[in-house]
Protein backbone atom coordinates (compact mmCIF):
# COMPACT_ATOMS: atom_id res chain seq x y z
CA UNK A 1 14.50 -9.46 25.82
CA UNK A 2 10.95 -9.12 24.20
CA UNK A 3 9.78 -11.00 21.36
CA UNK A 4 9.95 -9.44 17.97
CA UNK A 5 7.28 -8.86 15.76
CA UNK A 6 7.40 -9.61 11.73
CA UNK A 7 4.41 -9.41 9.38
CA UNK A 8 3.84 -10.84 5.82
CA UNK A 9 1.13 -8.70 4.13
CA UNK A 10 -0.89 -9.31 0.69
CA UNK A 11 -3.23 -6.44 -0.47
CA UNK A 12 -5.20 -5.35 -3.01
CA UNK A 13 -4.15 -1.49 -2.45
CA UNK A 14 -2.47 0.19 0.04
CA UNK A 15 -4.09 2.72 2.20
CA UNK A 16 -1.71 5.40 2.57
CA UNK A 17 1.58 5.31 0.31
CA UNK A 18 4.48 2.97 0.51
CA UNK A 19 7.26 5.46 1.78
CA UNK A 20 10.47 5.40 4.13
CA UNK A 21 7.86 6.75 6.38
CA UNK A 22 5.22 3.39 6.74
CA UNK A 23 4.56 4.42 10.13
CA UNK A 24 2.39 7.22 11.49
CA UNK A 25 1.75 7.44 15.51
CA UNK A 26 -1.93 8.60 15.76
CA UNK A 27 -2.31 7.87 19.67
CA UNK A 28 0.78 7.64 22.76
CA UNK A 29 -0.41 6.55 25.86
CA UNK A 30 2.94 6.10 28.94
CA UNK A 31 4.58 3.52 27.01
CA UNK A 32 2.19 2.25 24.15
CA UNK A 33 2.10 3.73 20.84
CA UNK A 34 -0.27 3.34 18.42
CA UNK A 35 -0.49 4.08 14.70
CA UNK A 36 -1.21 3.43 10.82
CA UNK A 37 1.52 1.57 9.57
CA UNK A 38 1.75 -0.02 6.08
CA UNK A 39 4.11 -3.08 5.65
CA UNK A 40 4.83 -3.61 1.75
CA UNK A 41 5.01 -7.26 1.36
CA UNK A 42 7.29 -8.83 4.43
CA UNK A 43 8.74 -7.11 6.61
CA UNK A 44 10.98 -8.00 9.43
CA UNK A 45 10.55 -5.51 12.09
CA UNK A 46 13.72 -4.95 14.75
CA UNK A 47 12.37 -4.49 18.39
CA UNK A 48 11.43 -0.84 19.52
CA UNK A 49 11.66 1.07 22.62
CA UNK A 50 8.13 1.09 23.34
CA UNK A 51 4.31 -1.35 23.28
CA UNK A 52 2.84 -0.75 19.78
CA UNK A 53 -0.55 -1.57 18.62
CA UNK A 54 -1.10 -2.08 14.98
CA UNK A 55 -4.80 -1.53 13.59
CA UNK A 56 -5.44 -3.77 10.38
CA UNK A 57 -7.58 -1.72 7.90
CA UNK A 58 -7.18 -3.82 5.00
CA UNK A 59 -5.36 -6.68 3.43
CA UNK A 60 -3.69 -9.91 5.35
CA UNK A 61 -1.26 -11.70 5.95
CA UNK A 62 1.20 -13.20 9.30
CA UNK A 63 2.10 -11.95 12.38
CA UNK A 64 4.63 -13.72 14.06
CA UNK A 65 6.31 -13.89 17.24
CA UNK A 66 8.89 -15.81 18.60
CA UNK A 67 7.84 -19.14 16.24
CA UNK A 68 4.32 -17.94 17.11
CA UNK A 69 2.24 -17.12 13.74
CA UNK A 70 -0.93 -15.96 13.75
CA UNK A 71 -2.92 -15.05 10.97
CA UNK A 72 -4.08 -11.14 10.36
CA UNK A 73 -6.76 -9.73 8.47
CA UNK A 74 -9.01 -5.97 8.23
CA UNK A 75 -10.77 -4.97 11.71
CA UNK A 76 -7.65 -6.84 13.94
CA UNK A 77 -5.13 -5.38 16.32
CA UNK A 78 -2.19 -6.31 16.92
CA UNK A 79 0.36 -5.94 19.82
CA UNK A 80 4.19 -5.73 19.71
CA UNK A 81 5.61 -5.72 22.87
CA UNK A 82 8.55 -3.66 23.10
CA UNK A 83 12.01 -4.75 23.53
């Protein structure tokens, strides 16, 4: 089984508005999706069915994976592999 991905944010303001619906898919390539997502504080992410690439467009925080954590901040990608 894949990794899965979990992110603790900080920010200043959010860009689009905390909802049920954080996640918006702007681009689907075969089995990559990619969106605007905005995590509210932590949040522990369960694995998907497909690659997704996260754009960071402001505030920071951790990305971890596995006992992997990186740090994240504006103008970074990041890749959850799907599982």
């Amino acid at each position: 089984m894949a990794p899965e991905g979990k992110t603790d944010t900080t920010s200043s303001a959010p860009i689009i508005p905390v909802s049920d619906e954080r996640f918006s898919e702007i681009l689907r390539h075969g089995s990559v999706s990619a969106g605007i997502y905005a995590p509210h504080e932590s949040d522990e992410q369960e694995s998907h069915p497909d690659d997704r690439i996260y754009a960071v467009l402001n505030g920071s925080g951790f990305f971890t994976v596995d006992s992997n954590r990186q740090p994240f901040g504006p103008n970074d990608l990041l890749f959850a592999e799907a599982g």
